[in-house]
Protein backbone atom coordinates (compact mmCIF):
# COMPACT_ATOMS: atom_id res chain seq x y z
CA UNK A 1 0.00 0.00 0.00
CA UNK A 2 3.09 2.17 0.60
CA UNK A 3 4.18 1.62 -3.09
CA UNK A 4 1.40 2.82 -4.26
CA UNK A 5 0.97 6.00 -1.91
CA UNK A 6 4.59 6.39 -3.17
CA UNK A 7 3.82 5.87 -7.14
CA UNK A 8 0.62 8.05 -6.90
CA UNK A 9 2.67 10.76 -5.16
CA UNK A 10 5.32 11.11 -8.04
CA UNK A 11 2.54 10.52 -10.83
CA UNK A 12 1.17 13.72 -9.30
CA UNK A 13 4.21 15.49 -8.86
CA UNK A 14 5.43 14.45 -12.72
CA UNK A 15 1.80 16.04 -13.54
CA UNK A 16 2.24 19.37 -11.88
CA UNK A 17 5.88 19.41 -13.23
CA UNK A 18 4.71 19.05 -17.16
CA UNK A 19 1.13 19.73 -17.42
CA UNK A 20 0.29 23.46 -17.71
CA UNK A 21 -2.09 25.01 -15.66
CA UNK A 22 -4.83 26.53 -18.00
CA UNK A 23 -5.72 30.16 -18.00
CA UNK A 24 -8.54 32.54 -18.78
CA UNK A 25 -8.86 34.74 -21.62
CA UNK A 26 -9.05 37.76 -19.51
CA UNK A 27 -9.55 40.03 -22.44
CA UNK A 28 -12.85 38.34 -22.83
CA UNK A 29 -14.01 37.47 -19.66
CA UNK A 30 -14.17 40.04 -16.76
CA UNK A 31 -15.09 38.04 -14.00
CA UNK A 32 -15.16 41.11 -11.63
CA UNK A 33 -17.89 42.41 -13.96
CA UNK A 34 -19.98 39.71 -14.32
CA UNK A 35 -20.49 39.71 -10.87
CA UNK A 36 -21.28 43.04 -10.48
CA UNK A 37 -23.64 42.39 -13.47
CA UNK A 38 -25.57 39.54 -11.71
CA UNK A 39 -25.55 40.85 -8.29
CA UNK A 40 -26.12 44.48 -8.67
CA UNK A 41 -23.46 45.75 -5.59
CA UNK A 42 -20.52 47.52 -5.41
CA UNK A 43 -19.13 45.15 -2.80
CA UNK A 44 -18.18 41.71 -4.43
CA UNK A 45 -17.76 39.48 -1.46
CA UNK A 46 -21.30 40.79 -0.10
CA UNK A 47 -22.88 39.57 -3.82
CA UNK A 48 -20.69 36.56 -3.74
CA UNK A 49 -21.89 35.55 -0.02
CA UNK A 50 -25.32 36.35 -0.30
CA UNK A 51 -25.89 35.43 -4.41
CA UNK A 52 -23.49 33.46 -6.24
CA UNK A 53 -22.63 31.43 -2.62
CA UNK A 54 -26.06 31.53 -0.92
CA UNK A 55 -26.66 27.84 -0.19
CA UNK A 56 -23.00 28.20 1.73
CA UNK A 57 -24.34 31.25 3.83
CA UNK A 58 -27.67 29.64 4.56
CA UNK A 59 -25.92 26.82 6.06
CA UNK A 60 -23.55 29.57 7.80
CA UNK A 61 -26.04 30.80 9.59
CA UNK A 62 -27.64 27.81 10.39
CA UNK A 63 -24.39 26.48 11.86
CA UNK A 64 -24.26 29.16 14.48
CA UNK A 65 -27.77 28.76 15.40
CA UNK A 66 -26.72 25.35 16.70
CA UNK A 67 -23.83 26.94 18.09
CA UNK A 68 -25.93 28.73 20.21
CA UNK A 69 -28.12 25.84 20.92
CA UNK A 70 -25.34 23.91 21.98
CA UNK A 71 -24.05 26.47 24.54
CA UNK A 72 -27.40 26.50 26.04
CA UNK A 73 -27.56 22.98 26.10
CA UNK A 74 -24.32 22.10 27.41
CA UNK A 75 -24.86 24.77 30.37
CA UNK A 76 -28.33 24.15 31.27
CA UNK A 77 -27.88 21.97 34.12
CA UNK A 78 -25.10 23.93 35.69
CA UNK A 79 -25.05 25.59 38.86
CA UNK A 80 -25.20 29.69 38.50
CA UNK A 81 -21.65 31.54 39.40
CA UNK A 82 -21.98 33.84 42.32
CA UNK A 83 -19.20 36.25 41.38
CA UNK A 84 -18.94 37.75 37.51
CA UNK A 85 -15.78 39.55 37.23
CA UNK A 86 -15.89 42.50 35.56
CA UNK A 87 -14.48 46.08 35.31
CA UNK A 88 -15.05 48.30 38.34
CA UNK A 89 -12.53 51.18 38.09
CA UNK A 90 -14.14 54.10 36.04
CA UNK A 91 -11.17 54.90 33.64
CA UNK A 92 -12.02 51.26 32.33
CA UNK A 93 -15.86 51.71 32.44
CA UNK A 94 -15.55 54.81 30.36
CA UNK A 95 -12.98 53.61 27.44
CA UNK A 96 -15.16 50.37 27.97
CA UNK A 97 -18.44 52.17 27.20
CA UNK A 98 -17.20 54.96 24.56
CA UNK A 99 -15.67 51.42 22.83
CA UNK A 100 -19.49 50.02 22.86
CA UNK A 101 -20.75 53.22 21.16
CA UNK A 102 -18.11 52.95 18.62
CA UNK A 103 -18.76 49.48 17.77
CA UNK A 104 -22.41 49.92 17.83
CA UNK A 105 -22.45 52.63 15.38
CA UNK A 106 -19.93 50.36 13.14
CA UNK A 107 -22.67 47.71 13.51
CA UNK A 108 -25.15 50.03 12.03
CA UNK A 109 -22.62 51.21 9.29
CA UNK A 110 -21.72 47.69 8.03
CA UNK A 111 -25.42 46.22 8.15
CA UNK A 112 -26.84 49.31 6.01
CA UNK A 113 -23.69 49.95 3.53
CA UNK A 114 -22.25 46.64 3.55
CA UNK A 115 -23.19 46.30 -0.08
CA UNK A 116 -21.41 49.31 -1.13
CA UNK A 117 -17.81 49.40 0.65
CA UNK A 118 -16.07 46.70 3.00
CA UNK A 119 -18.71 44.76 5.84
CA UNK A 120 -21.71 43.29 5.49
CA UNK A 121 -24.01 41.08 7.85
CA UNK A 122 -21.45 38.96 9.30
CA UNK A 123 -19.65 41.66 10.19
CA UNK A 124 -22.00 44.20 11.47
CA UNK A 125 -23.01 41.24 14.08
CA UNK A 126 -19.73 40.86 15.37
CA UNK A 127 -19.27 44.48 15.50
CA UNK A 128 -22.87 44.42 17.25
CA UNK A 129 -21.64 41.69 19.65
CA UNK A 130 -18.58 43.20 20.59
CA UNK A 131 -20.50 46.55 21.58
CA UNK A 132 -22.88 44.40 23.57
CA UNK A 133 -20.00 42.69 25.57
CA UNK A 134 -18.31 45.93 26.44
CA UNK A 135 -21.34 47.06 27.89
CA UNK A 136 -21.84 43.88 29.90
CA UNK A 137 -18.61 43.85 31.57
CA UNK A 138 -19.38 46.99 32.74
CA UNK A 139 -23.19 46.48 34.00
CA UNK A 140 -24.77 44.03 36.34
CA UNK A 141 -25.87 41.00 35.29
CA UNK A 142 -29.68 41.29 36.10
CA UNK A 143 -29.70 44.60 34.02
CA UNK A 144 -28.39 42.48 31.19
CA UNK A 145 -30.77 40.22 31.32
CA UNK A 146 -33.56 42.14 32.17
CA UNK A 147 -32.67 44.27 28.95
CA UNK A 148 -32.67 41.14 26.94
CA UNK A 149 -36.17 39.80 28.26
CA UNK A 150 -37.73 42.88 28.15
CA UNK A 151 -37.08 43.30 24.22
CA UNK A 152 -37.62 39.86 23.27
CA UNK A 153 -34.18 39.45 21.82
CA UNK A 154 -34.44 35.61 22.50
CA UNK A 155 -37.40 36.20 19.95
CA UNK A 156 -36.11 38.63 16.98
CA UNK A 157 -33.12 36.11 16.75
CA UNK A 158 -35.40 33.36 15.79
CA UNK A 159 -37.48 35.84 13.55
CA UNK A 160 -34.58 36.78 11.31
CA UNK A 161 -33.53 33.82 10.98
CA UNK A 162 -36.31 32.43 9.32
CA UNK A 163 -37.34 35.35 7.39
CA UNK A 164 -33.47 35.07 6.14
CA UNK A 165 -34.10 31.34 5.03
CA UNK A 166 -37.30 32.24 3.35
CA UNK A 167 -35.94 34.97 1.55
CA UNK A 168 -32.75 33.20 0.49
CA UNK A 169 -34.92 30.46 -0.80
CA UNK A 170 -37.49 32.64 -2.38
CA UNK A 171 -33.63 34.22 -4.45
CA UNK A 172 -32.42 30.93 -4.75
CA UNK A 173 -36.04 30.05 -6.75
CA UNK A 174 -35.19 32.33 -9.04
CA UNK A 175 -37.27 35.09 -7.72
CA UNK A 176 -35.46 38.70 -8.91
CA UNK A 177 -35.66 41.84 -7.00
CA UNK A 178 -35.34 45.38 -8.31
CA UNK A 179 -31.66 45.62 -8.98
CA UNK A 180 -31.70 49.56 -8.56
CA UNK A 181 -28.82 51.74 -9.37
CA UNK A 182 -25.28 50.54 -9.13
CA UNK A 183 -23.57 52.41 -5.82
CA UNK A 184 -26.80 53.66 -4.17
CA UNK A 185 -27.77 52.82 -0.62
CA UNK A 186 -30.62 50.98 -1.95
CA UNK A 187 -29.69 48.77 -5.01
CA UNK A 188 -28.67 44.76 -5.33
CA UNK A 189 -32.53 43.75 -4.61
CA UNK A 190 -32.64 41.20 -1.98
CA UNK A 191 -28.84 41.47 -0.71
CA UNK A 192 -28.96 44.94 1.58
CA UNK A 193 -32.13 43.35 3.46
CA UNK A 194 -30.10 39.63 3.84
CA UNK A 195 -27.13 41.96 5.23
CA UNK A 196 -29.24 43.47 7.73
CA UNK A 197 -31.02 40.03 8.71
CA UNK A 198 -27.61 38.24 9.41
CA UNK A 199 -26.22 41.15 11.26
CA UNK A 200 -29.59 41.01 13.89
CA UNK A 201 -29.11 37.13 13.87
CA UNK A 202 -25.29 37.45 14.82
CA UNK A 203 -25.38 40.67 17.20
CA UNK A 204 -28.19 38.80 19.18
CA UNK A 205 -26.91 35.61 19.09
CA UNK A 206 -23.93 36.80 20.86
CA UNK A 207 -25.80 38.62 23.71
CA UNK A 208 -27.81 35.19 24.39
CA UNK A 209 -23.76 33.80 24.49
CA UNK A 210 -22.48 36.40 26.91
CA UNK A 211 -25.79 36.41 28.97
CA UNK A 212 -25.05 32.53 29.46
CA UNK A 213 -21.35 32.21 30.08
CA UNK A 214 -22.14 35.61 32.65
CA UNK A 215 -24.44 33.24 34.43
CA UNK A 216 -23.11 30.07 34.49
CA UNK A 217 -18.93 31.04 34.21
CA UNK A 218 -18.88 34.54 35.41
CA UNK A 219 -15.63 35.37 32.78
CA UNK A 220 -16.45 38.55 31.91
């Protein structure tokens, strides 16, 4: 079996050694413009992730759904920390806080424009999370949580999740959506409102992570 490990391993080596690697006619084929053609956005990778690669990013978000499942899951039957660390001097609660506002309004930026220039969904929810655990390691607990329960956040998570996988299937049907004009705020049909939906999904997916490790770890 070693032999032929060994013979298969030259044959390939012989074939990257003499066999040329083919190459596009780039004078005929722009592939940065047919994408922009199809998709309708400024920003490639937001028409490649939510368009050319949707089936990928439905499973994406599915996948961290379960994530978030799992954490629950795996902490539901143990015992609640008494002490959360967190940040008590106010030099640190202050850069701590102005950080949250930063990365909140960053959230916003990359959810709305992430068609147009650098972001998009995934990364407006991190940006969204990260604002949401700067605020919790300076803030009790119960205010956390109360916050989160008192806005249903357990709730909207669920909702745009499932209005994302209808409206990704509903694309990936064929259905078309106003393409609009190349490089405004609202053009590339369906994509902008898929941007926003994954950025709610991950922002509030993370607070339900943070409330959870708060509770039952206290390593904030």
């Amino acid at each position: 079996m070693k032999l032929v490990y060994l013979i298969a391993g030259i044959a390939l080596f012989v074939k990257v050694l003499i066999m040329p690697n083919p190459e596009a006619e780039w004078d005929q084929v722009s592939i940065i413009k047919s994408i922009v053609d199809d998709t309708g956005v400024a920003n490639l990778v937001s028409g490649i992730i939510f368009r050319n690669r949707l089936y990928d990013t439905i499973f994406e978000v599915v996948v961290f759904t379960i994530a978030i499942l799992g954490v629950r899951f795996l902490l539901a039957n143990e015992k609640p920390t008494e002490k959360v660390h967190q940040f008590s001097d106010r030099p640190s609660r202050v850069l701590a806080r102005l950080g949250a506002t930063i990365s909140a309004l960053v959230s916003i930026e990359l959810a709305i424009r992430g068609h147009l220039s650098p972001g998009g969904g995934f990364a407006a929810g991190v940006a969204g999370g990260t604002a949401i655990g700067l605020i919790a390691i300076t803030s009790s607990a119960e205010l956390m949580e109360k916050i989160y329960k008192k806005w249903n956040a357990a709730t909207w998570e669920k909702v745009s999740v499932l209005v994302f996988i209808v409206l990704a299937a509903i694309t990936l049907m064929g259905v078309e959506f106003p393409q609009g004009e190349l490089g405004g705020l609202v053009s590339g049909g369906i994509i902008p409102v898929l941007n926003i939906l994954v950025a709610i999904k991950v922002a509030l997916g993370s607070w339900a992570v943070i409330l959870l490790f708060i509770r039952y770890r206290g390593l904030l």
